[in-house]
Protein backbone atom coordinates (compact mmCIF):
# COMPACT_ATOMS: atom_id res chain seq x y z
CA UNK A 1 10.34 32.55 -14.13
CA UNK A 2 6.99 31.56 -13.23
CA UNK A 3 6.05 28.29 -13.10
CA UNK A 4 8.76 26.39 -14.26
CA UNK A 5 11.72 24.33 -13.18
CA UNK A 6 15.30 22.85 -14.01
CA UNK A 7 15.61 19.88 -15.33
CA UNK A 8 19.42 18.46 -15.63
CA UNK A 9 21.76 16.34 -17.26
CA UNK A 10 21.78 14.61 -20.85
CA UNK A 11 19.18 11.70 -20.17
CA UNK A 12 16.12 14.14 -18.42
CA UNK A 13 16.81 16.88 -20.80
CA UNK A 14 17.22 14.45 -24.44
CA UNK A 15 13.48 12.93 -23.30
CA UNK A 16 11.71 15.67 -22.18
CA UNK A 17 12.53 16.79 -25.80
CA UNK A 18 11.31 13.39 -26.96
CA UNK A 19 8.33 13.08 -25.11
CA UNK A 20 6.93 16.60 -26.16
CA UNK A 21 4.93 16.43 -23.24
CA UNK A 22 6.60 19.87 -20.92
CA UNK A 23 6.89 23.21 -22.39
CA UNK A 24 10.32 23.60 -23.30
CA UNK A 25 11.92 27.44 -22.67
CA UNK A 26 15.55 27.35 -23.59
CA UNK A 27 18.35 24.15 -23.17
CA UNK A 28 21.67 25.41 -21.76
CA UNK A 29 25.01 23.96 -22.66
CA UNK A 30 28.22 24.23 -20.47
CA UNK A 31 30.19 26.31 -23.33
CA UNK A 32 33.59 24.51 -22.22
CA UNK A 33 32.43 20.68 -22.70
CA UNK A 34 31.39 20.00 -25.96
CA UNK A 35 31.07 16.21 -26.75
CA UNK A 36 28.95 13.93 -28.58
CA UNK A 37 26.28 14.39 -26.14
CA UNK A 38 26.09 18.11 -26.10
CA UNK A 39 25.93 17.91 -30.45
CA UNK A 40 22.91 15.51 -29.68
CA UNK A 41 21.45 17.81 -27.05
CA UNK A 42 21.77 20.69 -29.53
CA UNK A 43 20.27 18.57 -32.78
CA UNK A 44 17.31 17.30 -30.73
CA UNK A 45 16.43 21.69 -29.47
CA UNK A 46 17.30 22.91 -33.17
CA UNK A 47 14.51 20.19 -34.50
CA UNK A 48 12.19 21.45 -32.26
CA UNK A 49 13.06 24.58 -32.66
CA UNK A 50 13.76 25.27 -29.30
CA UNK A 51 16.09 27.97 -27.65
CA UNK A 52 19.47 26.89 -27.47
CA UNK A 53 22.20 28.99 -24.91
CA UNK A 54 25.72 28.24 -24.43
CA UNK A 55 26.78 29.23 -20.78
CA UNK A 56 30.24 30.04 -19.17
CA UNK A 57 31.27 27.03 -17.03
CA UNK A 58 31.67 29.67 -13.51
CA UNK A 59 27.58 29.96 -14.38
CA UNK A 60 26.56 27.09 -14.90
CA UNK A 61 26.67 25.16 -11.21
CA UNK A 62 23.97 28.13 -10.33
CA UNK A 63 22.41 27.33 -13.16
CA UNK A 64 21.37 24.06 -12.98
CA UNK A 65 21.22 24.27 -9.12
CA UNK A 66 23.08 20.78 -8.92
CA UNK A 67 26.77 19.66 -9.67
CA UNK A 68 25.22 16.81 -11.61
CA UNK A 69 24.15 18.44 -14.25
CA UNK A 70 27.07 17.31 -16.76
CA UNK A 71 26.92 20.42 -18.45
CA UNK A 72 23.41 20.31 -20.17
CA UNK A 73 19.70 21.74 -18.56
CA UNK A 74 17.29 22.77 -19.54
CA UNK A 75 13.92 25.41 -18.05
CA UNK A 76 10.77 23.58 -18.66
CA UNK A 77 7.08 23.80 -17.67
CA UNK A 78 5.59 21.82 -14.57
CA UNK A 79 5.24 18.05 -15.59
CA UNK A 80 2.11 16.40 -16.25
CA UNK A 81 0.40 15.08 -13.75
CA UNK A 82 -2.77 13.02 -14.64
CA UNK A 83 -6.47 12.86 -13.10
CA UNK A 84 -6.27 9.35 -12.28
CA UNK A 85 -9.58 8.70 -14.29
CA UNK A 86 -7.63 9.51 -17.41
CA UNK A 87 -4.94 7.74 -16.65
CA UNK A 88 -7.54 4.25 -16.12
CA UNK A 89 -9.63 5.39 -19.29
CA UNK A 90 -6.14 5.42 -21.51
CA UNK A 91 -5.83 1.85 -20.37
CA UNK A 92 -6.04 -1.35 -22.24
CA UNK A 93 -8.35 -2.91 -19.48
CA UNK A 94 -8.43 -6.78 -20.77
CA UNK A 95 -4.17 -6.62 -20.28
CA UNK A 96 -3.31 -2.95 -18.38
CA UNK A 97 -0.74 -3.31 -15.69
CA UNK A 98 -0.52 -0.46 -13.25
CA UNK A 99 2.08 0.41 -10.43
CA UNK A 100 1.31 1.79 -7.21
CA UNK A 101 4.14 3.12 -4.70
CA UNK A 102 2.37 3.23 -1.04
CA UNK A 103 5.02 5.67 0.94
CA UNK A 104 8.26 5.50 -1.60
CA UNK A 105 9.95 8.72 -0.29
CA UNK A 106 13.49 8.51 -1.71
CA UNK A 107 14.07 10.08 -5.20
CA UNK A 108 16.17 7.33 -6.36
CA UNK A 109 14.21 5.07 -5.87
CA UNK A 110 11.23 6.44 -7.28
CA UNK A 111 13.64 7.25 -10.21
CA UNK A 112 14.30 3.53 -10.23
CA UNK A 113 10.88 1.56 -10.49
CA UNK A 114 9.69 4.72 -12.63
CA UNK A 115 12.59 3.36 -15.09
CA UNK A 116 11.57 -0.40 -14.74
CA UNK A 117 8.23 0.90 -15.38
CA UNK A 118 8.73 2.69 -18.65
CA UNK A 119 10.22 -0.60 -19.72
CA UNK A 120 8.17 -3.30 -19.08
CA UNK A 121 5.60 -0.95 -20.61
CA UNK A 122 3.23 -0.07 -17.82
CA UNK A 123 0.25 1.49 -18.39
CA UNK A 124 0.87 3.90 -15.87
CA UNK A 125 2.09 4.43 -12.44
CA UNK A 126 -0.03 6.07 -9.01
CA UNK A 127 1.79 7.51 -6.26
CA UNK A 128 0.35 9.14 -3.33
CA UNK A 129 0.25 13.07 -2.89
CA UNK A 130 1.68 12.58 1.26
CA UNK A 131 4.36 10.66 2.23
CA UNK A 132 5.63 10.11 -1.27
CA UNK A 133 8.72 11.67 -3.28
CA UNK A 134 7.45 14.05 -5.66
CA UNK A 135 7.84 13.50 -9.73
CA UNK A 136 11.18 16.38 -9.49
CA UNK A 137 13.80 17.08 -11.91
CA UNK A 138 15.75 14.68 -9.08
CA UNK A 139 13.54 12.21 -10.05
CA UNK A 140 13.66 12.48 -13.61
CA UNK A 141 18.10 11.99 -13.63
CA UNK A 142 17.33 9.19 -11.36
CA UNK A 143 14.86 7.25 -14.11
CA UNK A 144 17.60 8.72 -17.05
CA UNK A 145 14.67 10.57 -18.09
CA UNK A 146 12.50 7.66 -18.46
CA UNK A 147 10.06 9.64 -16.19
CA UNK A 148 9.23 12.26 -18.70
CA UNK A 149 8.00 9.71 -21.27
CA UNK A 150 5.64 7.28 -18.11
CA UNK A 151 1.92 8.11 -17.27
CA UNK A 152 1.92 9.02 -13.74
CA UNK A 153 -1.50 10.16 -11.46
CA UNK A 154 -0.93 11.03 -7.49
CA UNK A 155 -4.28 9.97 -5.88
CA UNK A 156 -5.22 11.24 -1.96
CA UNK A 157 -6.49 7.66 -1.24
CA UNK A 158 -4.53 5.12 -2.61
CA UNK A 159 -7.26 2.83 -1.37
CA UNK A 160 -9.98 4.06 -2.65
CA UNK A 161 -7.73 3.75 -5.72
CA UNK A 162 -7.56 0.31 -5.49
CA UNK A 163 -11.08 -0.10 -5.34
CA UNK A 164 -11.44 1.98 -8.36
CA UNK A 165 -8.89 -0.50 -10.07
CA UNK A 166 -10.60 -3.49 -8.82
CA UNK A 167 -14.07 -2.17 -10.49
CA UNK A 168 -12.49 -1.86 -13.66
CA UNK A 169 -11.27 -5.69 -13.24
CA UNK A 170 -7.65 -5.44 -12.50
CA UNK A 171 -6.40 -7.70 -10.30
CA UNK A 172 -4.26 -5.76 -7.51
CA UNK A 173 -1.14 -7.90 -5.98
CA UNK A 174 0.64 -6.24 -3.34
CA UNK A 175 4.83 -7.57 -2.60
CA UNK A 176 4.94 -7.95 1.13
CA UNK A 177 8.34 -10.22 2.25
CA UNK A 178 5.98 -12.22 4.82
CA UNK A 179 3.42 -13.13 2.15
CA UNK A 180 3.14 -17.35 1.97
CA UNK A 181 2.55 -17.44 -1.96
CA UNK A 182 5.44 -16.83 -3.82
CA UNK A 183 5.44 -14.36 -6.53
CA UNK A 184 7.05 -17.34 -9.15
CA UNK A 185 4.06 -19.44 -8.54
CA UNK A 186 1.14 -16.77 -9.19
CA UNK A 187 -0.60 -16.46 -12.31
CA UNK A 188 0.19 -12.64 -12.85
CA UNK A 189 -1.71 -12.54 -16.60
CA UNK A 190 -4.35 -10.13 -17.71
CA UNK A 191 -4.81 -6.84 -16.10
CA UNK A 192 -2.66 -6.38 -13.11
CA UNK A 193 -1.71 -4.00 -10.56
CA UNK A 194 1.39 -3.92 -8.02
CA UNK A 195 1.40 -2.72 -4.70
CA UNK A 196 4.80 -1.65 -3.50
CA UNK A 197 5.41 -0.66 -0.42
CA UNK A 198 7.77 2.03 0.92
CA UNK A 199 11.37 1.62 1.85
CA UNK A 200 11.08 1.68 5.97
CA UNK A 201 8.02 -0.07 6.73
CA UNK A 202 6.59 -1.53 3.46
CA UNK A 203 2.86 -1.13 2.51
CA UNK A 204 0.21 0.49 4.97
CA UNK A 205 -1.90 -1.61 6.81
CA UNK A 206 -5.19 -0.28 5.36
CA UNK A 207 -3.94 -0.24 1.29
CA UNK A 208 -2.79 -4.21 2.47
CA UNK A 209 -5.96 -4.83 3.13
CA UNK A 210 -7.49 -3.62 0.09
CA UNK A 211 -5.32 -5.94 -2.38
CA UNK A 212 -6.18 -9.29 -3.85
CA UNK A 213 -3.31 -10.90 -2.70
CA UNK A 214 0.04 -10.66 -1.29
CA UNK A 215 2.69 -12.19 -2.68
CA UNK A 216 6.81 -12.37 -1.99
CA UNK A 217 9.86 -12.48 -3.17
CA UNK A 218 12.04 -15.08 -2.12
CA UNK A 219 15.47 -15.31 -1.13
CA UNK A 220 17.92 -17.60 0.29
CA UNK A 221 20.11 -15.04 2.89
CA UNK A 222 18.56 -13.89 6.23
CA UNK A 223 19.06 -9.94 5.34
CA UNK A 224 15.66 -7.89 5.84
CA UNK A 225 15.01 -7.57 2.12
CA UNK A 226 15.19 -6.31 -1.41
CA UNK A 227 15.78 -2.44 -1.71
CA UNK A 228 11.78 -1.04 -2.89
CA UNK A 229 13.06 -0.27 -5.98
CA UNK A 230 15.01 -3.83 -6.35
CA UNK A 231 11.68 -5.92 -5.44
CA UNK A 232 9.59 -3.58 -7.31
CA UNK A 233 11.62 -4.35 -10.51
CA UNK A 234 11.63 -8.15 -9.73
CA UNK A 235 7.61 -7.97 -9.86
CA UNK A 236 7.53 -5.99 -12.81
CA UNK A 237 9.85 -8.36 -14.76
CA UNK A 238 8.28 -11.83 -13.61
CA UNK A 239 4.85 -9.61 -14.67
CA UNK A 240 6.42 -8.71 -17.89
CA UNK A 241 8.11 -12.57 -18.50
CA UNK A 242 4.66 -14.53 -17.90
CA UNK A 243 3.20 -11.80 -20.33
CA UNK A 244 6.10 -12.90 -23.04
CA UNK A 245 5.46 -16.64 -22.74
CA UNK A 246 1.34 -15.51 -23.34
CA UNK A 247 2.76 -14.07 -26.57
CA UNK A 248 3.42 -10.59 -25.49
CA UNK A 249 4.97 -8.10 -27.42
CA UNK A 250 8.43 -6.74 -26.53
CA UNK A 251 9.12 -3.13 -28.31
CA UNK A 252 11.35 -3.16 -31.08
């Protein structure tokens, strides 16, 4: 049906809804498992007056494309992307706090810091266009839909990025296990960017370069390191806790 996709399960579908931000063409219901979720589903389509469809269970695996869909998708336009300019301009440049994922090919985990993201309340988040999971419907069940609400831009030069960020005064700090200056002891105020790295071989040499600083996680075992999407949420948090103790705002 043109250009459109699948999105599945209760979390992707409820915020797309939400968000308002994808075209919504019809939200399909697995006619055999009504619940409290599928009566939510429904409410949240019938106050946007969108087109609801009940569908026999033997359909609905097809459907959805998936056998995670419990019982609720939904067809939707593409999601939007944004020019990376607008995503800077919407910024509040004296305190914005960007993420950028160098290489972060797994869904889940994109999923994952797209989730911490969304609540530590990021301006916005940059992935690459190569060698970088795309934002799918995979991706949205794997943030629990927190993706279709986040401000996301994929840039083809994530370090010509960074020198775009760096013009408009943010501060870029990239997480890189072998860094000497601990990410506990680093004054992460004001307007901030993190550079996290991708799950085999961390962040590229050349978008390295281009940050600030590094900075690291610590730990006390002798395993390789966090999980990407682990580290990246330990940044985001430490980020978000020095901005609390400032006199941040936490959403209500």
């Amino acid at each position: 049906m043109g250009n459109t996709e699948i999105l599945y399960g209760y979390h992707p579908v409820l915020e797309a809804i939400k968000a308002g931000r994808r075209k919504m063409i019809a939200v399909y219901i697995a006619a055999q498992k009504p619940s409290r979720r599928t009566h939510d589903i429904e409410q949240a389509a019938a106050a946007e007056s969108i087109r609801l469809e009940w569908v026999a269970d033997s359909r609905f695996r097809s459907l959805a494309g998936t056998g995670l869909h419990q019982g609720i998708c939904a067809r939707v336009g593409p999601y939007d992307v944004l020019e990376f300019s607008a995503l800077l301009a919407q910024a509040n440049h004296s305190d914005s706090f960007f993420l950028l994922l160098d290489s972060i090919v797994d869904p889940q985990n994109l999923g994952a810091l797209i989730r911490s993201a969304l609540c530590v309340g990021m301006d916005g988040v940059v992935i690459p266009k190569d060698r970088s999971a795309s934002p799918t419907p995979a991706v949205s069940r794997a943030s629990a839909g927190a993706m279709e609400h986040i401000r996301l831009s994929r840039v083809t030069n994530m370090t010509a990025t960074i020198q775009r960020l760096k013009q408009a005064g943010v501060w870029v700090y990239g997480l890189d296990k072998y860094a000497p200056e601990i990410i506990y002891r680093c004054d992460l105020k004001g307007a901030v960017a993190l550079v996290v790295g991708g799950e085999a071989q961390g962040i590229r040499p050349l978008v390295k370069n281009s940050c600030d600083r590094l900075i690291s996680i610590p730990q006390k075992c002798e395993l390789d390191s966090l999980n990407a999407s682990a580290a990246g949420a330990v940044a985001m948090y430490e980020v978000f806790r020095q901005r609390l103790e400032s006199g941040g705002q936490v959403c209500s």
